[in-house]
C-alpha atoms as a PDB file:
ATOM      1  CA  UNK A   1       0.700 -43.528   8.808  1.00  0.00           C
ATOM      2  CA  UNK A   2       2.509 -42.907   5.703  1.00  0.00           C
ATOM      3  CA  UNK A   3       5.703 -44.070   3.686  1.00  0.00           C
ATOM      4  CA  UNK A   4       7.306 -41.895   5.295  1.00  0.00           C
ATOM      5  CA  UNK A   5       6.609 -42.252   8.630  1.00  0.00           C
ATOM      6  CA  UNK A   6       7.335 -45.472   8.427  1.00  0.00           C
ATOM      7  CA  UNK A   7      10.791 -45.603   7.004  1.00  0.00           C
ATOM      8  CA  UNK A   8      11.323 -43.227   9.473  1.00  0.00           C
ATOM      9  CA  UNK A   9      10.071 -46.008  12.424  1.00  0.00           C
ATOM     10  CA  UNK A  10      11.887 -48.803  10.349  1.00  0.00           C
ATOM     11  CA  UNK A  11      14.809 -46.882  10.908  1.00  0.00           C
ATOM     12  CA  UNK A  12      14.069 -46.406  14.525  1.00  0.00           C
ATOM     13  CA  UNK A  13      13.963 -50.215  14.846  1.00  0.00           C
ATOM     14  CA  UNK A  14      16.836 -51.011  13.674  1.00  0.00           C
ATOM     15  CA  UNK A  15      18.640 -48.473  15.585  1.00  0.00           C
ATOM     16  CA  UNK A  16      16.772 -49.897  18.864  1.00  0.00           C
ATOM     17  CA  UNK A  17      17.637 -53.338  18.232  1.00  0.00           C
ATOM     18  CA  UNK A  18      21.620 -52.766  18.254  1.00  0.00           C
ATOM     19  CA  UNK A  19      21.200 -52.700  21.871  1.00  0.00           C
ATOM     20  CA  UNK A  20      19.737 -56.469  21.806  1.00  0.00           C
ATOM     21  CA  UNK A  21      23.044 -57.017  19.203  1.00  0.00           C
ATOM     22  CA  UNK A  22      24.831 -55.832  22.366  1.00  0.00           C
ATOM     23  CA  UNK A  23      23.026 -58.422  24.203  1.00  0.00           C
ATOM     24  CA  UNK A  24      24.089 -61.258  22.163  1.00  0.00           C
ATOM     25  CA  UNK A  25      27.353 -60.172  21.815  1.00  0.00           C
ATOM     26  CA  UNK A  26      28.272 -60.224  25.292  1.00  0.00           C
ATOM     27  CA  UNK A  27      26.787 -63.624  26.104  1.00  0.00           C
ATOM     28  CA  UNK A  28      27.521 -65.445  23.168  1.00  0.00           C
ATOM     29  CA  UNK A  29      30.578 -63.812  21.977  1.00  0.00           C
ATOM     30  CA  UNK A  30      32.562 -62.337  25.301  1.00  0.00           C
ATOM     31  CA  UNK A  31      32.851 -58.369  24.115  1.00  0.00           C
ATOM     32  CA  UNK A  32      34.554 -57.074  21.062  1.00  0.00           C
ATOM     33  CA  UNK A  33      37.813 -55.933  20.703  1.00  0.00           C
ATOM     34  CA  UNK A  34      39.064 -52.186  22.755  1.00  0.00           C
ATOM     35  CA  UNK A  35      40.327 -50.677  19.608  1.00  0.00           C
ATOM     36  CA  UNK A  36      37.442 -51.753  17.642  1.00  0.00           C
ATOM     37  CA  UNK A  37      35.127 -50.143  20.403  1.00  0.00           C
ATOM     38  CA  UNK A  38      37.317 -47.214  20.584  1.00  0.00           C
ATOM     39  CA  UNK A  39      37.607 -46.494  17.208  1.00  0.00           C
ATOM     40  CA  UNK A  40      33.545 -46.902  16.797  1.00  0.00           C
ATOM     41  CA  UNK A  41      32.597 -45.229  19.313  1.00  0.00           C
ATOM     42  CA  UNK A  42      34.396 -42.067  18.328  1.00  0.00           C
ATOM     43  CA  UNK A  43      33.189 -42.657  14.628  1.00  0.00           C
ATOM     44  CA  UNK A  44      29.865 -42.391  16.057  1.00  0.00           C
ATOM     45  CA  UNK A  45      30.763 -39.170  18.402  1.00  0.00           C
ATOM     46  CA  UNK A  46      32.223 -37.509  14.891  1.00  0.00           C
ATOM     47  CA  UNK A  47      29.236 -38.020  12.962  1.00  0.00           C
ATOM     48  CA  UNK A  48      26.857 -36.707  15.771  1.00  0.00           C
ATOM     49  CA  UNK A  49      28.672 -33.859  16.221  1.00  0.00           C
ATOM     50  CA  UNK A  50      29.310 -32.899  12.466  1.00  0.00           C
ATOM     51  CA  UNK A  51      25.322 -33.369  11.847  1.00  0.00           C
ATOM     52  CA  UNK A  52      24.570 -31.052  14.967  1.00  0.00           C
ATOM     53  CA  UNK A  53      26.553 -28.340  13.800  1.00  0.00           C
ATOM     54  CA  UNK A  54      27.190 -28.242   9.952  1.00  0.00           C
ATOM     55  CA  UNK A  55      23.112 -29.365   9.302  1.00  0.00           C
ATOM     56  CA  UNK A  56      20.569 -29.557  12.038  1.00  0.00           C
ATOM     57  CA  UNK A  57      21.055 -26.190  14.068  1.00  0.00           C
ATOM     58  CA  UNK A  58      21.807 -24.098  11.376  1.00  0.00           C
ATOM     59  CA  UNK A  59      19.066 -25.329   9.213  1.00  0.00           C
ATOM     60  CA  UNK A  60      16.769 -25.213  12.571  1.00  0.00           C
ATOM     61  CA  UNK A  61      17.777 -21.116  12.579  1.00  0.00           C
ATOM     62  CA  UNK A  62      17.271 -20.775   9.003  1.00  0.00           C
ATOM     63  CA  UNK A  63      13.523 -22.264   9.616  1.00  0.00           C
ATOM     64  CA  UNK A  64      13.025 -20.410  12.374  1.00  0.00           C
ATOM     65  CA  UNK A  65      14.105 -16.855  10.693  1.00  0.00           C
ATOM     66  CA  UNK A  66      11.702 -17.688   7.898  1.00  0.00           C
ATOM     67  CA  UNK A  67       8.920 -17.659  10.202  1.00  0.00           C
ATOM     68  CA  UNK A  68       9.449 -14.668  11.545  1.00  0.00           C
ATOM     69  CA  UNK A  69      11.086 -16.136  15.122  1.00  0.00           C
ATOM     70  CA  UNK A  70      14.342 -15.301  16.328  1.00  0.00           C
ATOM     71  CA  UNK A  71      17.001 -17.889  15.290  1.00  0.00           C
ATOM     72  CA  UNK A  72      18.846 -17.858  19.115  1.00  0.00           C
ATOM     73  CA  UNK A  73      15.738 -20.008  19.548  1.00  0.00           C
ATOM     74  CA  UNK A  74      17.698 -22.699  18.007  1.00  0.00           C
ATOM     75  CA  UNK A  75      20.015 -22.744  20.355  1.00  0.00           C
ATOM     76  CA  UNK A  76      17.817 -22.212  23.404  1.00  0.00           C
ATOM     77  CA  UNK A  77      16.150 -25.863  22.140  1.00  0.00           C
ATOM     78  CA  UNK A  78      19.610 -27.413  21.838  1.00  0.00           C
ATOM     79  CA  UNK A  79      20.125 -26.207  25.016  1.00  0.00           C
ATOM     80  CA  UNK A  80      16.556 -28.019  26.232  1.00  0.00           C
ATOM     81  CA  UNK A  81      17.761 -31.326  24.337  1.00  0.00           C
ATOM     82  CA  UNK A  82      20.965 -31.447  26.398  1.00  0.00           C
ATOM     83  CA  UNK A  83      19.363 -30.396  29.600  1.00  0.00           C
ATOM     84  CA  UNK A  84      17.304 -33.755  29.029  1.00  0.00           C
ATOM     85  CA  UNK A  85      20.329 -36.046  28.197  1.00  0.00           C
ATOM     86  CA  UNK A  86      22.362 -35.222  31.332  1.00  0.00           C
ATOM     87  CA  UNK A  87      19.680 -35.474  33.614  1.00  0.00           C
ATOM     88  CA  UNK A  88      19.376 -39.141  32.166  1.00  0.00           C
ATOM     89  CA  UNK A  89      23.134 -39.519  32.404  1.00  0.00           C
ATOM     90  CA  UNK A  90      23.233 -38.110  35.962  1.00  0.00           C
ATOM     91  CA  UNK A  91      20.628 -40.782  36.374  1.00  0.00           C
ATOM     92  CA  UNK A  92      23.084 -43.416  35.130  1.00  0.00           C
ATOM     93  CA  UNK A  93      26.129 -42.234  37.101  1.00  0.00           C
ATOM     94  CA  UNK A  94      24.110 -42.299  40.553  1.00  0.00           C
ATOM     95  CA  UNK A  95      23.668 -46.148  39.578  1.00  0.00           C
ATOM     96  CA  UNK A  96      26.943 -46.919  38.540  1.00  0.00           C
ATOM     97  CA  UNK A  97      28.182 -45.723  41.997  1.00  0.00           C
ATOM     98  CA  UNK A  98      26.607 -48.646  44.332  1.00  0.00           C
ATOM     99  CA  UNK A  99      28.749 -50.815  45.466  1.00  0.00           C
ATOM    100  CA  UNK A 100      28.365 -54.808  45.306  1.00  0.00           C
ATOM    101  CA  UNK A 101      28.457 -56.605  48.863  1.00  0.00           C
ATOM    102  CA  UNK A 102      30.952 -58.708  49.642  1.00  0.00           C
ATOM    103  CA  UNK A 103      29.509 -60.811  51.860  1.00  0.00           C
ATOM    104  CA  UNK A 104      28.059 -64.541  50.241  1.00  0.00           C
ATOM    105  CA  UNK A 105      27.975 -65.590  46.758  1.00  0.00           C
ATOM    106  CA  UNK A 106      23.896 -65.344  46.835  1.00  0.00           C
ATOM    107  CA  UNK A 107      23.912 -61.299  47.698  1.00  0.00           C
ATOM    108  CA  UNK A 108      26.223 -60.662  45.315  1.00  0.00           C
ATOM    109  CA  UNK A 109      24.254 -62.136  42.605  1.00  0.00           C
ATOM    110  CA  UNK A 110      21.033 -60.528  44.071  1.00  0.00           C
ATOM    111  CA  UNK A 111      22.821 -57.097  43.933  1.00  0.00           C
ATOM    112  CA  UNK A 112      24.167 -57.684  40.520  1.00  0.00           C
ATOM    113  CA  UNK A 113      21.011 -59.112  39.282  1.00  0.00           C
ATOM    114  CA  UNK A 114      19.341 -55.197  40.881  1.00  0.00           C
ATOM    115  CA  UNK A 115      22.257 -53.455  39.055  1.00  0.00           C
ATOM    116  CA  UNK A 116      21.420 -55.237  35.628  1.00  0.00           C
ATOM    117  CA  UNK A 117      17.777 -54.493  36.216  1.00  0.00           C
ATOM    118  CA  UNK A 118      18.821 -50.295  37.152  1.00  0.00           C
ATOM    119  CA  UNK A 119      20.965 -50.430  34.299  1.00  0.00           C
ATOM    120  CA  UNK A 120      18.175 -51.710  32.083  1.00  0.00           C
ATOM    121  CA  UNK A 121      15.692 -49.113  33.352  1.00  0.00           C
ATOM    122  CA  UNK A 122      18.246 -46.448  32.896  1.00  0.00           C
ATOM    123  CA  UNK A 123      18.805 -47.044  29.230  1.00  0.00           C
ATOM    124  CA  UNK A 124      15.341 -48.171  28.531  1.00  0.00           C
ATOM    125  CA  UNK A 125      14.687 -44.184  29.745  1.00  0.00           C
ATOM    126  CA  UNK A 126      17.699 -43.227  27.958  1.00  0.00           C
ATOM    127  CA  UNK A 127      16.428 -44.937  24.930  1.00  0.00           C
ATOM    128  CA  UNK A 128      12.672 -43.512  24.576  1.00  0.00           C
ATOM    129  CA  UNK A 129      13.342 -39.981  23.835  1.00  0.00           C
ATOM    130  CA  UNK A 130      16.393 -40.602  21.602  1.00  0.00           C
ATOM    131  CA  UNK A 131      14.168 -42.893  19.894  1.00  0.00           C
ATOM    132  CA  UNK A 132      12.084 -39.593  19.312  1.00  0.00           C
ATOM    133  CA  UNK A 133      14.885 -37.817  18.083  1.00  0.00           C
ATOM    134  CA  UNK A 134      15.942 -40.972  15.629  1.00  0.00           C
ATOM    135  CA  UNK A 135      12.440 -41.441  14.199  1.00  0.00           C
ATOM    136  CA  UNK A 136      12.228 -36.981  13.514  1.00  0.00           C
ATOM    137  CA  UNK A 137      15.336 -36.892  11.590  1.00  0.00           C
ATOM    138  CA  UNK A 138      14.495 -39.486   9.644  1.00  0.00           C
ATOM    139  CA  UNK A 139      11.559 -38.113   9.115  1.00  0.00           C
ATOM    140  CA  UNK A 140      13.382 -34.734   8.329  1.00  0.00           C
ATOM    141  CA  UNK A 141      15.573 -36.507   5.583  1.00  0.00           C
ATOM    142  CA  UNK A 142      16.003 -40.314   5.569  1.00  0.00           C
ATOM    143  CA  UNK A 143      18.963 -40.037   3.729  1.00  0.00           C
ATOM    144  CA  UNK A 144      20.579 -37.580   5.924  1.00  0.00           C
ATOM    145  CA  UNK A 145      19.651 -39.875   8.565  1.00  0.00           C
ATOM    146  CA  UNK A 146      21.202 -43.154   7.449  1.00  0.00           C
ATOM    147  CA  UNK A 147      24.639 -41.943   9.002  1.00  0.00           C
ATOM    148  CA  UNK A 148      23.249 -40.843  12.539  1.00  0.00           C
ATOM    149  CA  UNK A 149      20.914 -44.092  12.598  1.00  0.00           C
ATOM    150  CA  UNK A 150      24.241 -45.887  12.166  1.00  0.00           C
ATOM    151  CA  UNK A 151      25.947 -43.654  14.972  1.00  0.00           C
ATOM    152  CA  UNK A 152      23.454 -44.374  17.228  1.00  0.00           C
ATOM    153  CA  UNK A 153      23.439 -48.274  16.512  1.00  0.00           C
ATOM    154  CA  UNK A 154      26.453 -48.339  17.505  1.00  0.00           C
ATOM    155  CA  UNK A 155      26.872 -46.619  20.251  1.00  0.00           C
ATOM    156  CA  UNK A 156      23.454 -49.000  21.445  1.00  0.00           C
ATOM    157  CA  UNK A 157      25.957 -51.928  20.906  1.00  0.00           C
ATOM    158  CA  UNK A 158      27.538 -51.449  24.240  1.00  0.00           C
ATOM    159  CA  UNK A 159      24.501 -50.232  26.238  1.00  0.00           C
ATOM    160  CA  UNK A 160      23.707 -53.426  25.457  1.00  0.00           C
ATOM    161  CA  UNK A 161      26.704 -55.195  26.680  1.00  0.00           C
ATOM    162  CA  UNK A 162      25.949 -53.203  29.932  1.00  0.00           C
ATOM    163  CA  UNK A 163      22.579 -54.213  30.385  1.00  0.00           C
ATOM    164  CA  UNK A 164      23.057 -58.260  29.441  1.00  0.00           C
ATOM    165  CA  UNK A 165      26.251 -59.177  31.398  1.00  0.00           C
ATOM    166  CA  UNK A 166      25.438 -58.492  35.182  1.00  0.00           C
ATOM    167  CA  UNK A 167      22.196 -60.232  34.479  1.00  0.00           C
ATOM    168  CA  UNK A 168      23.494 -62.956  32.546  1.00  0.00           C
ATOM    169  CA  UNK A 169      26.033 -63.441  35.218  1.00  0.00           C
ATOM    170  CA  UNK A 170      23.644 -62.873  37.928  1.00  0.00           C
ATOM    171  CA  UNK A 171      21.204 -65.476  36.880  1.00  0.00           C
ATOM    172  CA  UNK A 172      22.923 -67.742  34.447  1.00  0.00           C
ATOM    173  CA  UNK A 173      20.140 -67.602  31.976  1.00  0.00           C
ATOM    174  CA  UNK A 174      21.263 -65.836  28.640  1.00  0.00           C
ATOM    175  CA  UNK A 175      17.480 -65.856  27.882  1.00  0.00           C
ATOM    176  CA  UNK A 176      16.813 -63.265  30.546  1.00  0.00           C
ATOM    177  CA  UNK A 177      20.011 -61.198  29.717  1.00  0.00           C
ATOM    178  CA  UNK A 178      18.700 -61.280  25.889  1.00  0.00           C
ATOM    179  CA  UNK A 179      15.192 -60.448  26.972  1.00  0.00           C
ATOM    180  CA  UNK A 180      16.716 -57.386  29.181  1.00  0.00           C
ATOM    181  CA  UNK A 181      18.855 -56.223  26.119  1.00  0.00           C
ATOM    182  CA  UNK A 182      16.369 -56.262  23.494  1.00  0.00           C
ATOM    183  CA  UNK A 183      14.030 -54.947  25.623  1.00  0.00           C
ATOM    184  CA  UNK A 184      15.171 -52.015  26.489  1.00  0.00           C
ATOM    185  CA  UNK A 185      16.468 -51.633  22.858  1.00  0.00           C
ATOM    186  CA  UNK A 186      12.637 -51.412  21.772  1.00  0.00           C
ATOM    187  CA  UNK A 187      12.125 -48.684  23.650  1.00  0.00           C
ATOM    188  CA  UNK A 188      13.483 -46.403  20.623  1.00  0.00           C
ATOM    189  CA  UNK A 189      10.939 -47.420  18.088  1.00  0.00           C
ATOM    190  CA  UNK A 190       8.311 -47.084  21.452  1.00  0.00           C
ATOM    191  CA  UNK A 191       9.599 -44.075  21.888  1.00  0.00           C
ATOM    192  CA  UNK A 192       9.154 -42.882  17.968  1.00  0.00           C
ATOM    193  CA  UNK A 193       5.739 -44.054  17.746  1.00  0.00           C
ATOM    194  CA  UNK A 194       4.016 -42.646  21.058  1.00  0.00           C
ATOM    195  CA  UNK A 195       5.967 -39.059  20.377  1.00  0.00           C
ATOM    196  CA  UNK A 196       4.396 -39.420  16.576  1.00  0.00           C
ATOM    197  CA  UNK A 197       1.248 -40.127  17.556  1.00  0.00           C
ATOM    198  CA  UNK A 198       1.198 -37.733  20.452  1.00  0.00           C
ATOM    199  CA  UNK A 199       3.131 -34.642  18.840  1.00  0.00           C
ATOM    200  CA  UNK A 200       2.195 -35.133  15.284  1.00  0.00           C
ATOM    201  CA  UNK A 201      -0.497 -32.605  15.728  1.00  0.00           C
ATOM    202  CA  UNK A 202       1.616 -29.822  16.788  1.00  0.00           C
ATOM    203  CA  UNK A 203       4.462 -30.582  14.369  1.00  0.00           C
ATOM    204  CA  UNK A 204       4.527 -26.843  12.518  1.00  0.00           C
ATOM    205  CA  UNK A 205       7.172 -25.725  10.854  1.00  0.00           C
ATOM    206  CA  UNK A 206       8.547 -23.665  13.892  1.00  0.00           C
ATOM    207  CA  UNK A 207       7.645 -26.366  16.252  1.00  0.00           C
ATOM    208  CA  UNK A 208       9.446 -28.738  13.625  1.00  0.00           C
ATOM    209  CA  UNK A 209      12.817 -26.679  13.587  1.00  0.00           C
ATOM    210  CA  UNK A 210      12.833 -26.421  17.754  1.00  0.00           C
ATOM    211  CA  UNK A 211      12.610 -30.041  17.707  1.00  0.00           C
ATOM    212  CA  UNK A 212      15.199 -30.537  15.447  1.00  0.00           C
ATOM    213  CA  UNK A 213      17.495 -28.143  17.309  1.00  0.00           C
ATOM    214  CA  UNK A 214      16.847 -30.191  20.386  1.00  0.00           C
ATOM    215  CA  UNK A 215      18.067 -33.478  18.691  1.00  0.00           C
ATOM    216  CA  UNK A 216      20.772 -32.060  17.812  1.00  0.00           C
ATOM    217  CA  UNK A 217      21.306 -30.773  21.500  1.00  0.00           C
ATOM    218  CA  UNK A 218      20.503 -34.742  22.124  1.00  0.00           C
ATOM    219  CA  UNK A 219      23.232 -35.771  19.890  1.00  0.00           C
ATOM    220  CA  UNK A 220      25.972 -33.608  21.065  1.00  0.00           C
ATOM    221  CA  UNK A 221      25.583 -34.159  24.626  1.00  0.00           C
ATOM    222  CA  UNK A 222      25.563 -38.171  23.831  1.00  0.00           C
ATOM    223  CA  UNK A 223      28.401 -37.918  22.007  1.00  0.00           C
ATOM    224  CA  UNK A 224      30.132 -35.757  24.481  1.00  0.00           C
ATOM    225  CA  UNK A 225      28.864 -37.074  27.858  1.00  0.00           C
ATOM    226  CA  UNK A 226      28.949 -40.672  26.882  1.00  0.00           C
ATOM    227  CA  UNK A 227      30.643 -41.307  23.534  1.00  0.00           C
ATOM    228  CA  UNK A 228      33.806 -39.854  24.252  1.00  0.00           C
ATOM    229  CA  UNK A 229      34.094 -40.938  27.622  1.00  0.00           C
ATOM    230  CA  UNK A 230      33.518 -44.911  26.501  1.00  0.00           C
ATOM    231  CA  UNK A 231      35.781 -44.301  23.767  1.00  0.00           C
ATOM    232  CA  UNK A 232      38.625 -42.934  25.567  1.00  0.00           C
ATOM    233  CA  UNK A 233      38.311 -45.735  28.501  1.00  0.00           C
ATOM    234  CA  UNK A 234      39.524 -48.590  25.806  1.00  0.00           C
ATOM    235  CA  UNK A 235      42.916 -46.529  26.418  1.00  0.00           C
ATOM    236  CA  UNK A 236      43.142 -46.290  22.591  1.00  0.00           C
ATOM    237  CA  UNK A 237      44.145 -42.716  21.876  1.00  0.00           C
ATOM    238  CA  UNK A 238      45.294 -43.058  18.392  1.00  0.00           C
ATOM    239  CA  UNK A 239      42.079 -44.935  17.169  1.00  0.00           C
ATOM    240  CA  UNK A 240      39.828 -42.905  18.772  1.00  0.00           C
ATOM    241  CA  UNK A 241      41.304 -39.343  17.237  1.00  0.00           C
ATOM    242  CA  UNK A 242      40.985 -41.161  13.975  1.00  0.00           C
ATOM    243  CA  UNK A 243      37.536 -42.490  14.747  1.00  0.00           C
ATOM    244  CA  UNK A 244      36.391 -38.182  15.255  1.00  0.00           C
ATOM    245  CA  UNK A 245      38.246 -37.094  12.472  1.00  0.00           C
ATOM    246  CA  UNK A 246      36.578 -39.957  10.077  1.00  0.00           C
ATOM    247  CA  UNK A 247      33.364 -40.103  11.347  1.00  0.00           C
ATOM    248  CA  UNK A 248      33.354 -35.742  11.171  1.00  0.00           C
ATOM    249  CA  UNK A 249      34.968 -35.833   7.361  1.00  0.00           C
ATOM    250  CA  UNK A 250      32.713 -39.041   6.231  1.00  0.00           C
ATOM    251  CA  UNK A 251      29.929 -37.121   7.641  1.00  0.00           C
ATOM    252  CA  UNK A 252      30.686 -33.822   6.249  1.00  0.00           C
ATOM    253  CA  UNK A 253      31.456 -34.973   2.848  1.00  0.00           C
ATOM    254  CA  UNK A 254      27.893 -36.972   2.500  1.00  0.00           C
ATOM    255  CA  UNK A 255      26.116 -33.288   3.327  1.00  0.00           C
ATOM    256  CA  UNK A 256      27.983 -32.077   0.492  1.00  0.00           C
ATOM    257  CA  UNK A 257      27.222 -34.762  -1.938  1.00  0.00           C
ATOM    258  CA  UNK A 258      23.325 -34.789  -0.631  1.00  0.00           C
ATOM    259  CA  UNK A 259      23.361 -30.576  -0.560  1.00  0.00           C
END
């Protein structure tokens, strides 16, 4: 493997291992603030979005014209990439529907202890493709990629929160709820390195540009299926409109520095 490569899976890492930051935040620290969260969250959803649209499926069409295929085949990709993401996130709203019993302090801790582990699972799937996606636009640009890797950090922050706190709460044992978090944080730089070794071979330049118009089908539907919804449950309006607008100007000015 390369320099390359590997700045792109160093980058994958540290992207992966916000979710074990979420993790220690909520048992050691309690949370963060709503309009910090809010105001982060749509940062990240701004940045996504701008990448997806100003750089990664245009860029993807351009490629693809150049060799001779038809550029709609950027969007069919970005169409395949969100396909993927809300079958995950239908996934994750099927769990978040069950119910906790009521009836003794002991099944209520079993059942939250089973809706840490689903939760876990969930975003450990969640986590492996996206982890894909992180580690190929790195590879794509690295300095392009600095913003998203930060998007996607911290949008990993409260995944998480989600995954640590029933199981911290179910168990008592912040070792477990840490273990749970980072785990399922690693699956990113998993995910990066089994795709790489796996794909590698068939990474041409068409293949290249389908794949990048499927992350950016990734990021959009992230940043519109979960981003935005999370954001706009800290019942911060203001600070999350700002949070788009910054996050889309920030990263649209740093494509026209970089271009």
């Amino acid at each position: 493997m390369g320099v390359a490569p590997l700045i792109a899976l160093s980058l994958s890492v540290i992207a992966g291992l916000a979710t074990g930051l979420g993790g220690l935040i909520a048992v050691f620290g309690g949370g963060m603030s709503r309009r910090f969260l809010a105001g982060a969250l749509g940062f990240s959803a701004g940045v996504m979005v701008c990448i997806s649209l100003v750089e990664l499926i245009p860029e993807a069409a351009a490629d693809l014209r150049v060799a001779g295929v038809s550029p709609w085949m950027a969007l069919v990709a970005a169409l395949v990439g969100a396909v993927v993401v809300m079958l995950f996130s239908a996934a994750a709203r099927f769990r978040s529907r069950t119910e906790l019993p009521a009836n003794t302090d002991e099944v209520q801790k079993r059942a939250l202890l089973r809706t840490g582990v689903l939760t876990a699972i969930v975003i450990t799937a969640h986590n492996f493709p996206e982890g894909f996606a992180t580690f190929l636009t790195a590879l794509h640009d690295p300095y392009l990629a600095l913003p998203v890797i930060a998007a996607i950090a911290l949008h990993n922050v409260p995944e998480g929160i989600a995954v640590a706190v029933p199981i911290h709460h179910a168990t008592g044992s912040r070792k477990r709820a840490l273990w749970a978090s980072f785990g399922s944080g690693l699956a990113e730089p998993a995910g990066a390195v089994i795709g790489w070794l796996l794909l590698a071979p068939l990474l041409t330049p068409v293949v290249l540009a389908a794949v990048l118009a499927g992350v950016a089908g990734v990021m959009i539907t992230i940043s519109v299926a979960e981003l935005l919804p999370a954001a706009a449950a800290q019942k911060e309006k203001r600070t999350v409109v700002v949070g788009i607008a910054s996050g889309a100007v920030v990263m649209w000015v740093s494509l026209l520095v970089l271009s």
